[in-house]
N, C-alpha and C. Protein backbone atom coordinates (compact mmCIF):
# COMPACT_ATOMS: atom_id res chain seq x y z
N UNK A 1 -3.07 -17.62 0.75
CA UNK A 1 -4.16 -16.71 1.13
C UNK A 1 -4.80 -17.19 2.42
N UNK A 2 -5.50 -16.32 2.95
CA UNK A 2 -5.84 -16.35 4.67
C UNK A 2 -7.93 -16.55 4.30
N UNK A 3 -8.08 -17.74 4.30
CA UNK A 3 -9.64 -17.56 4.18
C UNK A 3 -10.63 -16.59 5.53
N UNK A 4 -11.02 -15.45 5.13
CA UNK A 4 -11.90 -14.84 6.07
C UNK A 4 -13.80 -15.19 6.02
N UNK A 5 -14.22 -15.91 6.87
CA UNK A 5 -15.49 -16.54 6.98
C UNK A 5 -16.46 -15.22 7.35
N UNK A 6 -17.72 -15.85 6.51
CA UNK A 6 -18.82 -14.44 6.58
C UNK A 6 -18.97 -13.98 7.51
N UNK A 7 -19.72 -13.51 7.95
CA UNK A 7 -20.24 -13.07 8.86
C UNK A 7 -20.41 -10.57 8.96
N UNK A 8 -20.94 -10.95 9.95
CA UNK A 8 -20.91 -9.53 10.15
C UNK A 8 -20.06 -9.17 11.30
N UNK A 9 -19.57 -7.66 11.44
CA UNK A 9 -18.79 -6.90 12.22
C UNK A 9 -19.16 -5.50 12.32
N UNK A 10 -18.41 -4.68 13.28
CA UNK A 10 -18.24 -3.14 13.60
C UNK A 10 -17.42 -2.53 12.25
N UNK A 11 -17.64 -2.10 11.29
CA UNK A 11 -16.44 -1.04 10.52
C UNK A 11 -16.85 0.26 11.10
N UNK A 12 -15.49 0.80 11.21
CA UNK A 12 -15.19 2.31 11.42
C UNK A 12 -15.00 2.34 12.81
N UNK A 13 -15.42 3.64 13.46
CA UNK A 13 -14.51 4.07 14.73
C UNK A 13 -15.58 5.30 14.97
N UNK A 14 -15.17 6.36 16.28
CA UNK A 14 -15.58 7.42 16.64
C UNK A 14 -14.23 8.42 16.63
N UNK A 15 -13.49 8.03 16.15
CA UNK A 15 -12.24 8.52 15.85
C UNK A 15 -12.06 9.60 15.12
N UNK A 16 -12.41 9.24 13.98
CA UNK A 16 -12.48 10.99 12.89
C UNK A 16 -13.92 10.57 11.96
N UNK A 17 -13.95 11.90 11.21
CA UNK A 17 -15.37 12.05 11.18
C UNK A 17 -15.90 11.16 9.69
N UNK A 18 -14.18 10.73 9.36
CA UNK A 18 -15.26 9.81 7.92
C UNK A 18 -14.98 8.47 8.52
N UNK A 19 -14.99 8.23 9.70
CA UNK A 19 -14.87 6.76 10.08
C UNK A 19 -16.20 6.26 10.62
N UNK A 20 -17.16 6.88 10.74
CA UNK A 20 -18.63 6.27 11.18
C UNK A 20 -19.13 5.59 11.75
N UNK A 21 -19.54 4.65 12.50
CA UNK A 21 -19.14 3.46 13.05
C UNK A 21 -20.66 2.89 12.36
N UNK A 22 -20.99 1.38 11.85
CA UNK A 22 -21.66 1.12 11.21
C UNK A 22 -21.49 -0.49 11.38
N UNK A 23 -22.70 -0.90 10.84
CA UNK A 23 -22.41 -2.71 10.96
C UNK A 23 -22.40 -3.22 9.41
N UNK A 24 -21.79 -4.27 8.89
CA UNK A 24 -21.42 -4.32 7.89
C UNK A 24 -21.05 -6.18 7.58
N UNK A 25 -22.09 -6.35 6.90
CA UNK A 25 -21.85 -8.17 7.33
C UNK A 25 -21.20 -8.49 5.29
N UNK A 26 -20.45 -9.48 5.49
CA UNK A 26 -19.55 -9.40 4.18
C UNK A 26 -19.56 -11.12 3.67
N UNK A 27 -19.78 -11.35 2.50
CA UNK A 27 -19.77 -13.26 2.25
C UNK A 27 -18.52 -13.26 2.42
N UNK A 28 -17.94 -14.58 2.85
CA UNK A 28 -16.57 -14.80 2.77
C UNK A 28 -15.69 -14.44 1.39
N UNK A 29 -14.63 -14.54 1.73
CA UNK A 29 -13.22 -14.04 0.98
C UNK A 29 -12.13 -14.79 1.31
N UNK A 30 -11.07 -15.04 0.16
CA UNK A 30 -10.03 -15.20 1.22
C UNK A 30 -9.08 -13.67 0.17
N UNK A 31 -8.16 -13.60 1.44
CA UNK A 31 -7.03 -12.30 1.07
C UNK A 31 -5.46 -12.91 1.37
N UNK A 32 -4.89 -11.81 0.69
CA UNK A 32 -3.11 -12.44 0.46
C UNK A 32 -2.67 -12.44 2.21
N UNK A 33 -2.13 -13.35 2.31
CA UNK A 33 -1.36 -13.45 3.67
C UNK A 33 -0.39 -11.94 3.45
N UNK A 34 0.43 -11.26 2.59
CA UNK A 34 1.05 -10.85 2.64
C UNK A 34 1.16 -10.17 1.53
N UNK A 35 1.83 -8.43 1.79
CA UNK A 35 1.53 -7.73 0.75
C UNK A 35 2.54 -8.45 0.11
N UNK A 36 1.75 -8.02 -1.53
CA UNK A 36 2.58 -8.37 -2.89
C UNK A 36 4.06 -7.85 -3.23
N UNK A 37 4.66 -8.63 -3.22
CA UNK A 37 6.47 -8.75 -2.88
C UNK A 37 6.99 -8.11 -4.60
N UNK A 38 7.91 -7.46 -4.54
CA UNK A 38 8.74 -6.99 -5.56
C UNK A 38 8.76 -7.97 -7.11
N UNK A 39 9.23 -9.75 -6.30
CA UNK A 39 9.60 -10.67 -7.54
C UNK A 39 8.28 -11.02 -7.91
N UNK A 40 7.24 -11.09 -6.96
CA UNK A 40 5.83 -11.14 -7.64
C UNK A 40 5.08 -10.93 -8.71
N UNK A 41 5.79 -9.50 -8.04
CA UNK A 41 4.99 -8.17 -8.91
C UNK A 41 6.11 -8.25 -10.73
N UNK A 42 7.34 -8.44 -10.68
CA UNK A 42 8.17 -8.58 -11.78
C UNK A 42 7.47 -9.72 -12.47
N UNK A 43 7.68 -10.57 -11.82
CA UNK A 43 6.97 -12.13 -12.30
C UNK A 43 5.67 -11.87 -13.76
N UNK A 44 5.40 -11.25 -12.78
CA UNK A 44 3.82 -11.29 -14.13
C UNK A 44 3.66 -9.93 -14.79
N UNK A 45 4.71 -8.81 -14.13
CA UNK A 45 4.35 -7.44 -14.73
C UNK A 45 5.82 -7.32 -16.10
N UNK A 46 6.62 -7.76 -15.45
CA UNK A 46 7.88 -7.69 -16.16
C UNK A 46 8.99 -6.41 -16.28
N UNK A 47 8.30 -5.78 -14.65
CA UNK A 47 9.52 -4.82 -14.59
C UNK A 47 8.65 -4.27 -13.16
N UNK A 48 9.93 -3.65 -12.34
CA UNK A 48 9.54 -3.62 -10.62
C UNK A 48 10.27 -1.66 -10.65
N UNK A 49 9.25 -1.28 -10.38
CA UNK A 49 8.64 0.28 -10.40
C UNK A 49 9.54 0.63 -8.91
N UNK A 50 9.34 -0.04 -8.00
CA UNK A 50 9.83 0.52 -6.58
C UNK A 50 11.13 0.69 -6.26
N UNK A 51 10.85 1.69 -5.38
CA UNK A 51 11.99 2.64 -4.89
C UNK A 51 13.04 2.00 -4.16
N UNK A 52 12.70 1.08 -3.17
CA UNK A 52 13.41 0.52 -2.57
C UNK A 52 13.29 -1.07 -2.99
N UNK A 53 14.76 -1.32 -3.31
CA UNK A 53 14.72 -2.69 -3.94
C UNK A 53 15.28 -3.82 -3.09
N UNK A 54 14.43 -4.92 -3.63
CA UNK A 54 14.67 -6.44 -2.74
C UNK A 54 13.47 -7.18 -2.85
N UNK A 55 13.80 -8.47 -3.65
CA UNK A 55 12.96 -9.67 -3.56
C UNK A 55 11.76 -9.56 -3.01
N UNK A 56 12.40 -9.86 -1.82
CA UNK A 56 10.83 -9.66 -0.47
C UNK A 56 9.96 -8.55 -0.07
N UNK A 57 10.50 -7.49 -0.76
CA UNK A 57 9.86 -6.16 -0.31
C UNK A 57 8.69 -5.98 -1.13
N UNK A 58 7.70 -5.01 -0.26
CA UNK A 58 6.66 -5.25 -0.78
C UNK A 58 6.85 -4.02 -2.35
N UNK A 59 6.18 -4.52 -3.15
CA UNK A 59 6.43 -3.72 -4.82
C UNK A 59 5.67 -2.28 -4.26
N UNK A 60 6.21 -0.97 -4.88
CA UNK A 60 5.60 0.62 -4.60
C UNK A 60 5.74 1.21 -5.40
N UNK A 61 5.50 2.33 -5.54
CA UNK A 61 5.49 2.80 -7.30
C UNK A 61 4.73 2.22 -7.97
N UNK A 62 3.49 1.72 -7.72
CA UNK A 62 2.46 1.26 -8.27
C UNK A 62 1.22 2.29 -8.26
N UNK A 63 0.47 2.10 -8.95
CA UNK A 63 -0.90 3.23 -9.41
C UNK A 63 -2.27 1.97 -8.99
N UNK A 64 -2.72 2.78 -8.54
CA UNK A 64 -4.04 1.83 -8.43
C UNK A 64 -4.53 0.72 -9.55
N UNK A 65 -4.62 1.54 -10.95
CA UNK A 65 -4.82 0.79 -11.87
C UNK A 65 -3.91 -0.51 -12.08
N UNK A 66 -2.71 -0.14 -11.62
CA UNK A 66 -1.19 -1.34 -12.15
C UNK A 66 -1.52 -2.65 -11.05
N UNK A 67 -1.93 -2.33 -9.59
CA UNK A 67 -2.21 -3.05 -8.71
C UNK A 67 -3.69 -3.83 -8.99
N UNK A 68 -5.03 -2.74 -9.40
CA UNK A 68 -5.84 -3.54 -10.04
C UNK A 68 -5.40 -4.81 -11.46
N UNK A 69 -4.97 -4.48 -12.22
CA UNK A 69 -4.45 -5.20 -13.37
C UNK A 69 -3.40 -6.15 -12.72
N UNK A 70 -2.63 -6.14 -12.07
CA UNK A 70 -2.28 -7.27 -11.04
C UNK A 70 -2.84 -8.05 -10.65
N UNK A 71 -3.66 -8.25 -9.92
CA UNK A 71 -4.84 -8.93 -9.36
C UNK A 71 -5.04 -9.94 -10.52
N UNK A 72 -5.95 -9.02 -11.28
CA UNK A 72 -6.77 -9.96 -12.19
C UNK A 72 -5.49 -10.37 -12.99
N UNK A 73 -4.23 -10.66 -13.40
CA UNK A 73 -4.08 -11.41 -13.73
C UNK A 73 -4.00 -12.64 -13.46
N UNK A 74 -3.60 -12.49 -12.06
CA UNK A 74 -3.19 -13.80 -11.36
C UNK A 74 -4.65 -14.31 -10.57
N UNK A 75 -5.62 -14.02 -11.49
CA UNK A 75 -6.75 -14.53 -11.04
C UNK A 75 -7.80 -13.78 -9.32
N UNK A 76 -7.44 -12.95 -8.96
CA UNK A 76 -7.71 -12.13 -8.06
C UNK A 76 -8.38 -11.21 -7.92
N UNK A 77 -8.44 -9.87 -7.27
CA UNK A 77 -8.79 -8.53 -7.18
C UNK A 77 -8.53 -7.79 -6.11
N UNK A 78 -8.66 -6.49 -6.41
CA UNK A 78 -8.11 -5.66 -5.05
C UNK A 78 -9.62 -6.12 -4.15
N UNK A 79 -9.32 -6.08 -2.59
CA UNK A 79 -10.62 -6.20 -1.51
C UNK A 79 -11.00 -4.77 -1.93
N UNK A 80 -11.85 -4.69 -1.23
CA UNK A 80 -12.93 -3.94 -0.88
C UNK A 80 -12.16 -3.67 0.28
N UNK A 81 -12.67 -2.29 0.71
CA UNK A 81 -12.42 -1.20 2.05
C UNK A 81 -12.96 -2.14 3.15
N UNK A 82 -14.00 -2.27 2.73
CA UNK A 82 -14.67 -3.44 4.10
C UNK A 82 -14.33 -4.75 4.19
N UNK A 83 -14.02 -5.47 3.35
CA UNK A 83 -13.10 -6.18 3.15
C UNK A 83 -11.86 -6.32 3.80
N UNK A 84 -11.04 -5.41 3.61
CA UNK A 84 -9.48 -4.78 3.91
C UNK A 84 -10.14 -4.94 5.60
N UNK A 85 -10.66 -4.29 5.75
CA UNK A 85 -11.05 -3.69 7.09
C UNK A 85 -11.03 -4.90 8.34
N UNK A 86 -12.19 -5.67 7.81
CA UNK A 86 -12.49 -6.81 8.88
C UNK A 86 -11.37 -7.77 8.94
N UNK A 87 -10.38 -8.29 7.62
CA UNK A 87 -9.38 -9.00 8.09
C UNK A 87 -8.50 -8.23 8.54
N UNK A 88 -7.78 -6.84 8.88
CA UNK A 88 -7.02 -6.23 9.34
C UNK A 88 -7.65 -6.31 11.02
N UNK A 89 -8.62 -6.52 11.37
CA UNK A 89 -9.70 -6.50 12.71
C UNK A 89 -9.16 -7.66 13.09
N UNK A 90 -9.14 -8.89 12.53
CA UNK A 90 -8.98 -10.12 12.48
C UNK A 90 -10.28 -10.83 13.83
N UNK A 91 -11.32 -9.89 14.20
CA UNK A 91 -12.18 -9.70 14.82
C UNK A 91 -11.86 -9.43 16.59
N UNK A 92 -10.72 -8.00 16.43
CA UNK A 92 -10.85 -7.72 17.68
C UNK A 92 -11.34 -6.39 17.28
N UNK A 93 -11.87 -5.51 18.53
CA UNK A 93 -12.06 -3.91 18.56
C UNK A 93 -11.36 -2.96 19.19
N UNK A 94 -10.14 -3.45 19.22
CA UNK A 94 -8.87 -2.02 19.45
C UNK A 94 -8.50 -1.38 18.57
N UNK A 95 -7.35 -0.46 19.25
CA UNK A 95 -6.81 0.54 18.14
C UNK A 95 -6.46 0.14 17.31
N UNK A 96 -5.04 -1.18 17.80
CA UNK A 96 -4.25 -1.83 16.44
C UNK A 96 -5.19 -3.37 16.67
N UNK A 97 -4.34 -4.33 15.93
CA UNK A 97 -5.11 -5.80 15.86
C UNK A 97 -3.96 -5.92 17.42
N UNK A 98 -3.77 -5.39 17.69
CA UNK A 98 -2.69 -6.04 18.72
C UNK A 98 -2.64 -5.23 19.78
N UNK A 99 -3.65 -4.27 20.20
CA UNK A 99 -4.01 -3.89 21.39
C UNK A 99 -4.34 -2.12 21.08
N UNK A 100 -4.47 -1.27 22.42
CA UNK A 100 -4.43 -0.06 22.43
C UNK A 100 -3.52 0.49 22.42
N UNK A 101 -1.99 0.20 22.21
CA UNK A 101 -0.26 0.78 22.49
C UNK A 101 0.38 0.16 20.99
N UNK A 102 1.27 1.47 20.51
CA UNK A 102 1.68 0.65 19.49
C UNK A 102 2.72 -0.01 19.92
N UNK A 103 3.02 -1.13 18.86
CA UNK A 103 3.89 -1.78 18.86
C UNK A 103 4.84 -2.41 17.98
N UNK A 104 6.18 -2.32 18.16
CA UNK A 104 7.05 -2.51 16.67
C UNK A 104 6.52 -3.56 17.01
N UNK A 105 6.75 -4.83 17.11
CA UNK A 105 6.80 -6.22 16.84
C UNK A 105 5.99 -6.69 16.03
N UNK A 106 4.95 -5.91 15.81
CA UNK A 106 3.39 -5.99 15.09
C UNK A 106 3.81 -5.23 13.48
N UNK A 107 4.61 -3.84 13.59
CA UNK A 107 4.93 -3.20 12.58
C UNK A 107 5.91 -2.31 12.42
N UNK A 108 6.04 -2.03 10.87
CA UNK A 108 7.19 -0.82 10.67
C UNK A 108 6.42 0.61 10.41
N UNK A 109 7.03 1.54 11.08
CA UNK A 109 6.19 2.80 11.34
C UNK A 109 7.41 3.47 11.46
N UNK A 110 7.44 5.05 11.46
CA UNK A 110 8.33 5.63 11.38
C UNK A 110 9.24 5.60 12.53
N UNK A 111 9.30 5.02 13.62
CA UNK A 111 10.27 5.21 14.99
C UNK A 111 11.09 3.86 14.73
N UNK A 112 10.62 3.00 13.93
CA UNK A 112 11.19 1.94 14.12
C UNK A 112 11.76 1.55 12.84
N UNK A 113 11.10 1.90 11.49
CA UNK A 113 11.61 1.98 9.94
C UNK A 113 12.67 2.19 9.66
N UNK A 114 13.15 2.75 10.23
CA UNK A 114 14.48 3.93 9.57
C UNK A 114 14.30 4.26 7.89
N UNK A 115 13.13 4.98 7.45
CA UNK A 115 12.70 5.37 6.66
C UNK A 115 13.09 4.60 5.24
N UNK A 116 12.42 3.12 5.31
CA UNK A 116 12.48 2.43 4.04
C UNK A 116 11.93 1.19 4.70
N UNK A 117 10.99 0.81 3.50
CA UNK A 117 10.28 -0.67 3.51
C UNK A 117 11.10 -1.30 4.30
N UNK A 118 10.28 -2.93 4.20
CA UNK A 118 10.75 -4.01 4.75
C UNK A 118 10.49 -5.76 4.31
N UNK A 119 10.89 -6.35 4.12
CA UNK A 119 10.28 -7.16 3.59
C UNK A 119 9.41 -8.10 4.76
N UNK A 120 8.26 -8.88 3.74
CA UNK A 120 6.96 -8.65 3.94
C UNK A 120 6.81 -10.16 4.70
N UNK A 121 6.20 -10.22 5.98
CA UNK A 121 5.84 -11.40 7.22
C UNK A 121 7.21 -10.98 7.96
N UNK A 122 7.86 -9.69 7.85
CA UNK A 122 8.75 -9.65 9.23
C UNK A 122 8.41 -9.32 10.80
N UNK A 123 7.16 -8.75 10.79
CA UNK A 123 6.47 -8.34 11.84
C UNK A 123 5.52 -9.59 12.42
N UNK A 124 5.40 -9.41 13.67
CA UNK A 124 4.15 -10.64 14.45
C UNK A 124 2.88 -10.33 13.06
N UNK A 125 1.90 -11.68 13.06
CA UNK A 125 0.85 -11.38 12.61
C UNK A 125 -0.42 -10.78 13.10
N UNK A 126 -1.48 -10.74 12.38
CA UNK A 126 -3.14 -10.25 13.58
C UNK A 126 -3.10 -11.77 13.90
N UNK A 127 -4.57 -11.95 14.74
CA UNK A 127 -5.28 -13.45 15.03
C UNK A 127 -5.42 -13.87 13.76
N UNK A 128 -5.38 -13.41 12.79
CA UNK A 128 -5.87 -14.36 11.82
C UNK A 128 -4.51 -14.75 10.67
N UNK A 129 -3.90 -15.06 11.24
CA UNK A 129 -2.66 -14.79 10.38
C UNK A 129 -1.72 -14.07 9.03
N UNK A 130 -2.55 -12.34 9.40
CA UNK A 130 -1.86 -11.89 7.99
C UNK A 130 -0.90 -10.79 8.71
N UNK A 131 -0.24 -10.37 7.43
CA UNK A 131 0.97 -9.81 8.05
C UNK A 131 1.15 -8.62 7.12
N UNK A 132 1.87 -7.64 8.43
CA UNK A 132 1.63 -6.11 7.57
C UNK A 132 0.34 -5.33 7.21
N UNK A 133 -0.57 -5.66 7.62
CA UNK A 133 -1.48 -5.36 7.69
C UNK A 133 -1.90 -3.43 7.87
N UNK A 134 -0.80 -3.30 9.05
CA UNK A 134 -0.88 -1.74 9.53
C UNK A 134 0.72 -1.74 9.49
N UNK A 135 1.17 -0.82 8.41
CA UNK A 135 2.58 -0.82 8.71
C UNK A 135 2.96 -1.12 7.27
N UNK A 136 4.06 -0.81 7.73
CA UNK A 136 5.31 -1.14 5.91
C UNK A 136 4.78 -0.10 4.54
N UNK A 137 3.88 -0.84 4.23
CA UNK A 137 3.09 0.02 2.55
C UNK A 137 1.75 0.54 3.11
N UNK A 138 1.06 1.80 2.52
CA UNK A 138 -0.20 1.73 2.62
C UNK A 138 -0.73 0.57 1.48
N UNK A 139 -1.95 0.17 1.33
CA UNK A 139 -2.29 -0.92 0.92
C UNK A 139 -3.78 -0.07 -0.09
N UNK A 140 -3.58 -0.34 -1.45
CA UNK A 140 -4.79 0.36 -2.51
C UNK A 140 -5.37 -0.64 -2.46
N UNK A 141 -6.68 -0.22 -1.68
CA UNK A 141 -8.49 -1.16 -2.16
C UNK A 141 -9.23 -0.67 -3.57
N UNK A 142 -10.35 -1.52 -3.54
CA UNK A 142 -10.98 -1.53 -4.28
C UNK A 142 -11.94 -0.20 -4.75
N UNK A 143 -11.99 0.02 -3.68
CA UNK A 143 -13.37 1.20 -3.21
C UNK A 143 -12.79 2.88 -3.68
N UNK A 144 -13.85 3.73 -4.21
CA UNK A 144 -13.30 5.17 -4.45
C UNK A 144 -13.23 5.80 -3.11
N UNK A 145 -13.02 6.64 -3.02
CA UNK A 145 -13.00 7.28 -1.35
C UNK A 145 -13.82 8.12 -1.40
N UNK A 146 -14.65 8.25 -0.01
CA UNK A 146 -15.45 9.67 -0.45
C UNK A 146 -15.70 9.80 1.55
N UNK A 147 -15.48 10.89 1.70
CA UNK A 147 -15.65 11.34 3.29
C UNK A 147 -17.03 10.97 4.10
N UNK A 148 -17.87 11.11 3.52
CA UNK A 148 -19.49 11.16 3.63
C UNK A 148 -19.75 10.10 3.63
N UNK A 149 -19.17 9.04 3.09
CA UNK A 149 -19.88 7.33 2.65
C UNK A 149 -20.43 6.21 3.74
N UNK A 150 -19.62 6.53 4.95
CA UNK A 150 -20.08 5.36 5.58
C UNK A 150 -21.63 5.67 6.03
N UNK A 151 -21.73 6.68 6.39
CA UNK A 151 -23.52 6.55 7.08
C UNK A 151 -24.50 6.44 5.93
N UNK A 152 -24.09 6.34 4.82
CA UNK A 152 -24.62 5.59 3.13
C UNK A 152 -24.78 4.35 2.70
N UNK A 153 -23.77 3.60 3.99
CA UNK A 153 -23.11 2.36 3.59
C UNK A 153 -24.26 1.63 3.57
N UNK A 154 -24.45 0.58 2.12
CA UNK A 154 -25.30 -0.70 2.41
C UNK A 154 -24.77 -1.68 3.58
N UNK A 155 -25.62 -2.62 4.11
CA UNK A 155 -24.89 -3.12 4.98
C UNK A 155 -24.50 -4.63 4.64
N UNK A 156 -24.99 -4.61 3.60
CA UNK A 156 -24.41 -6.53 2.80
C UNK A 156 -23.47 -6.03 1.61
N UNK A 157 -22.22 -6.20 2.21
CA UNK A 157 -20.96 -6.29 0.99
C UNK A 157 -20.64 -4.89 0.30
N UNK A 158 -20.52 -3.55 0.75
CA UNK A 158 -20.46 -2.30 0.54
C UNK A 158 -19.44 -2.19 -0.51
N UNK A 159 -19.32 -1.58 -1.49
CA UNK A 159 -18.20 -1.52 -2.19
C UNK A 159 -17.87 -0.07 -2.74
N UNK A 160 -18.32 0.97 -1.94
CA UNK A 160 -17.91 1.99 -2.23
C UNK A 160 -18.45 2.90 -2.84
N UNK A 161 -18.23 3.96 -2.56
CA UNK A 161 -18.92 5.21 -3.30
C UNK A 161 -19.40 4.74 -5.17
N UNK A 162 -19.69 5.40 -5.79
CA UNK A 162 -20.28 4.88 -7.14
C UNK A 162 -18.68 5.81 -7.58
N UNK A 163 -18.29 6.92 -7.53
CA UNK A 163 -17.43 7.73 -8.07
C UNK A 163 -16.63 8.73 -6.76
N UNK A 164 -15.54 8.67 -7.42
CA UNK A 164 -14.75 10.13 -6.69
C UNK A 164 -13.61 10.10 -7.61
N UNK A 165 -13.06 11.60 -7.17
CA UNK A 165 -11.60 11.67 -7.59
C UNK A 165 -10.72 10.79 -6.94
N UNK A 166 -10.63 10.17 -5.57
CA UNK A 166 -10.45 9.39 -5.08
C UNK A 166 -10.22 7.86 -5.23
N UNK A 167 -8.94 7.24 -4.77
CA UNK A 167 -9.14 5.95 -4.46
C UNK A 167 -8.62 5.29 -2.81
N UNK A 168 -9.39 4.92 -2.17
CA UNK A 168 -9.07 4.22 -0.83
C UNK A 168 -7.52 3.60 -0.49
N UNK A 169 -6.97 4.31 0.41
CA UNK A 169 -5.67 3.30 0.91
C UNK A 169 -6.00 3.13 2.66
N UNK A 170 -5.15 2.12 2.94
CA UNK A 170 -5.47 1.34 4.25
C UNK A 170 -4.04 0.86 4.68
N UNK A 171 -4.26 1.20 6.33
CA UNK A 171 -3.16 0.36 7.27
C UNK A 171 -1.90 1.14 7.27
N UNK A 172 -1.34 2.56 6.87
CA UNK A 172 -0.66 3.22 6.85
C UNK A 172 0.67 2.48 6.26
N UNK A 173 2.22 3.48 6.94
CA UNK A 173 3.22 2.91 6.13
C UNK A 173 4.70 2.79 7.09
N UNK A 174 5.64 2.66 6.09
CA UNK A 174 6.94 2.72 7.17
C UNK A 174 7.18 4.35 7.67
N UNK A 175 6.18 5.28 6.73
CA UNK A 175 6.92 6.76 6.94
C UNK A 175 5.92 7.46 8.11
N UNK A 176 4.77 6.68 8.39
CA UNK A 176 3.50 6.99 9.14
C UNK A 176 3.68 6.92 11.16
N UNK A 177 3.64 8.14 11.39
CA UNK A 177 2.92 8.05 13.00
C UNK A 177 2.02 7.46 13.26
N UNK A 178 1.78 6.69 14.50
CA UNK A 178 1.12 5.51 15.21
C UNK A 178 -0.12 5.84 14.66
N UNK A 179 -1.00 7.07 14.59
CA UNK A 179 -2.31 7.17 14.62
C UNK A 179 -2.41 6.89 13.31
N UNK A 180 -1.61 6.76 12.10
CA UNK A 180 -2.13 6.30 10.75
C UNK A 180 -2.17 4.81 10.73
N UNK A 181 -1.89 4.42 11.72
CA UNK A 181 -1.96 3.01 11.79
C UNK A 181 -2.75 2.47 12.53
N UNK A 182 -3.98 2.83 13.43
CA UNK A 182 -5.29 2.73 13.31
C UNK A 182 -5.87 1.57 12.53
N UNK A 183 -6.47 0.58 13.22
CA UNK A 183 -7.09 -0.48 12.01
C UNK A 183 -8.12 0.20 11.57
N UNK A 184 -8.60 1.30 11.80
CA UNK A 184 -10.23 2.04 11.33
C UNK A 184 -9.60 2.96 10.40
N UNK A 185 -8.32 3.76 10.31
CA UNK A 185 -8.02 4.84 10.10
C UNK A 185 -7.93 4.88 8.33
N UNK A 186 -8.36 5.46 7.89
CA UNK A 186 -8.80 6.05 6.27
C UNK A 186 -8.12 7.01 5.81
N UNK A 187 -7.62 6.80 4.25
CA UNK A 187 -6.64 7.29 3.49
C UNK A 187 -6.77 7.40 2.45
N UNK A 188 -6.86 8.26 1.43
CA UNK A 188 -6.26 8.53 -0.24
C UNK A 188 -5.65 8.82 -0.83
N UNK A 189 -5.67 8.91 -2.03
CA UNK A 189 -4.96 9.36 -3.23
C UNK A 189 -5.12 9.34 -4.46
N UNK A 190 -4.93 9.86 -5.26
CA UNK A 190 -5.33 9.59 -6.84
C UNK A 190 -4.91 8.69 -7.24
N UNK A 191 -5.02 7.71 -8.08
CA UNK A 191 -5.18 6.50 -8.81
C UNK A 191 -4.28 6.41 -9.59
N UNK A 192 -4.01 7.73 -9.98
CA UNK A 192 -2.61 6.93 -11.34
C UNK A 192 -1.37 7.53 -10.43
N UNK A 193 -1.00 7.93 -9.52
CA UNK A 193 -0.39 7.92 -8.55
C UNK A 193 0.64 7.21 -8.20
N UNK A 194 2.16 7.50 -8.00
CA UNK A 194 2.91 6.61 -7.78
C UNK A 194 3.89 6.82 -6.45
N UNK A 195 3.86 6.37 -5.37
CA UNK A 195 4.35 6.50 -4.27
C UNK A 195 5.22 5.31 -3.98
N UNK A 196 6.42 5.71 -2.83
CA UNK A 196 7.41 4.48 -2.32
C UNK A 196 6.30 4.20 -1.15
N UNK A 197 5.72 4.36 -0.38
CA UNK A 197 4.83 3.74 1.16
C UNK A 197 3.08 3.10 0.30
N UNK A 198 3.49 3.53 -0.34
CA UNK A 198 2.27 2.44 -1.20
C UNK A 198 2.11 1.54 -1.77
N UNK A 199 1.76 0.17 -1.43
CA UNK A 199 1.93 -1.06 -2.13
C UNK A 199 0.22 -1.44 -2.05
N UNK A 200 0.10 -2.86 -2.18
CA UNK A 200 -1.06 -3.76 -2.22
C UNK A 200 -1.02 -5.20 -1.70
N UNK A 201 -2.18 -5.73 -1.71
CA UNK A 201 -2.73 -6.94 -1.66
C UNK A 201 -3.94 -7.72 -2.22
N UNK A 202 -3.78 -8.51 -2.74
CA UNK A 202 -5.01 -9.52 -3.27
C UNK A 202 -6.03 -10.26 -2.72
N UNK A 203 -7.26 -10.08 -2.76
CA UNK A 203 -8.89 -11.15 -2.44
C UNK A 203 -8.91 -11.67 -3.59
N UNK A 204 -9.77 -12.83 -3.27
CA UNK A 204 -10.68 -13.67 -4.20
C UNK A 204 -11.70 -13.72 -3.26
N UNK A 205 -12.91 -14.08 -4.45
CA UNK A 205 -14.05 -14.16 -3.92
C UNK A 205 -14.33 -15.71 -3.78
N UNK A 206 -14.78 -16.48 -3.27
CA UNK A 206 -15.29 -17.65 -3.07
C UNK A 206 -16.70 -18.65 -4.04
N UNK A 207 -17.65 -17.45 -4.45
CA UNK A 207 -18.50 -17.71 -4.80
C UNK A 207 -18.33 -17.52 -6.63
């Protein structure tokens, strides 16, 4: 895991209209270097749901709930949206963590995918050393989704709407055009939901 130190930052963008731009200061965390891999996910679940198979690949065909219940077994939890957010920033303010131009070297996106995962730290990392971040799986947070939320947002440790039909995904996928890959850029889906471009990753809290 990649320890991310407190502090405050910029979440969101002027980009689209549920991205808000807002300040948002968070206690430390640390988060998975790397989305949660296929044998991982077998390891403690005892059977691997995803579409595209291989060791290293990140696990899909997962439901929010299966990825929450993941977590906490292995002692964890899904981040938080704001959470997700600032280590995907790794504390720069461009488009991607890796400038204003996309770039394969950084990720798998549809020009460069050939429409199927990849296994997971094949791409450069952000500054802070995590990997996949924007690219490969979308990634299920913690948080419900709701369009309206950020100019709502508390600004110590936000965790999301109280309710929606909604649950938050982040950092787009291998099947996604450049602009879903946006470090600001915001995503959903229903929760018991099972998709191949959807995977996860794990926080712990510190305190």
């Amino acid at each position: 895991m990649v320890l991310i130190p407190a502090g405050e930052f910029q979440m969101g963008s002027s980009a689209s209209e549920d991205e808000t731009p807002h300040t948002v200061r968070l206690s430390a965390y640390s988060i998975d270097k790397f989305e949660v891999t296929q044998e991982q996910f077998e390891k403690i679940v005892g059977k691997n749901p995803s579409d595209f198979h291989g060791k290293n690949l990140p696990v899909e065909q997962v439901t929010w709930y299966e990825a929450r219940d993941y977590c906490k077994a292995v002692g964890k939890r899904l981040p938080t949206e704001a959470e997700w957010e600032k280590a995907a920033r790794g504390g720069t303010g461009t488009r991607y963590y890796w400038g204003d131009a996309i770039d394969g070297a950084y990720a798998w996106y549809w020009d460069n995918s050939k429409r199927t995962s990849h296994a997971v730290g094949s791409k450069k990392p952000n500054t802070v050393g995590l990997h996949d971040m924007l690219g490969n799986v979308w990634e299920w947070v913690a948080d419900y989704y709701r369009d309206d939320y950020y100019p709502a947002s508390p600004r110590e440790n936000p965790a999301g709407p109280f309710t929606s039909k909604y649950r938050s995904i982040r950092g787009g996928s291998w099947r996604d055009l450049p602009d879903f890959l946006r470090t600001t850029r915001r995503n959903y889906d229903l929760p018991a939901g099972r998709f191949n471009h959807i995977g996860f990753r794990c926080a712990k809290s510190l305190d």
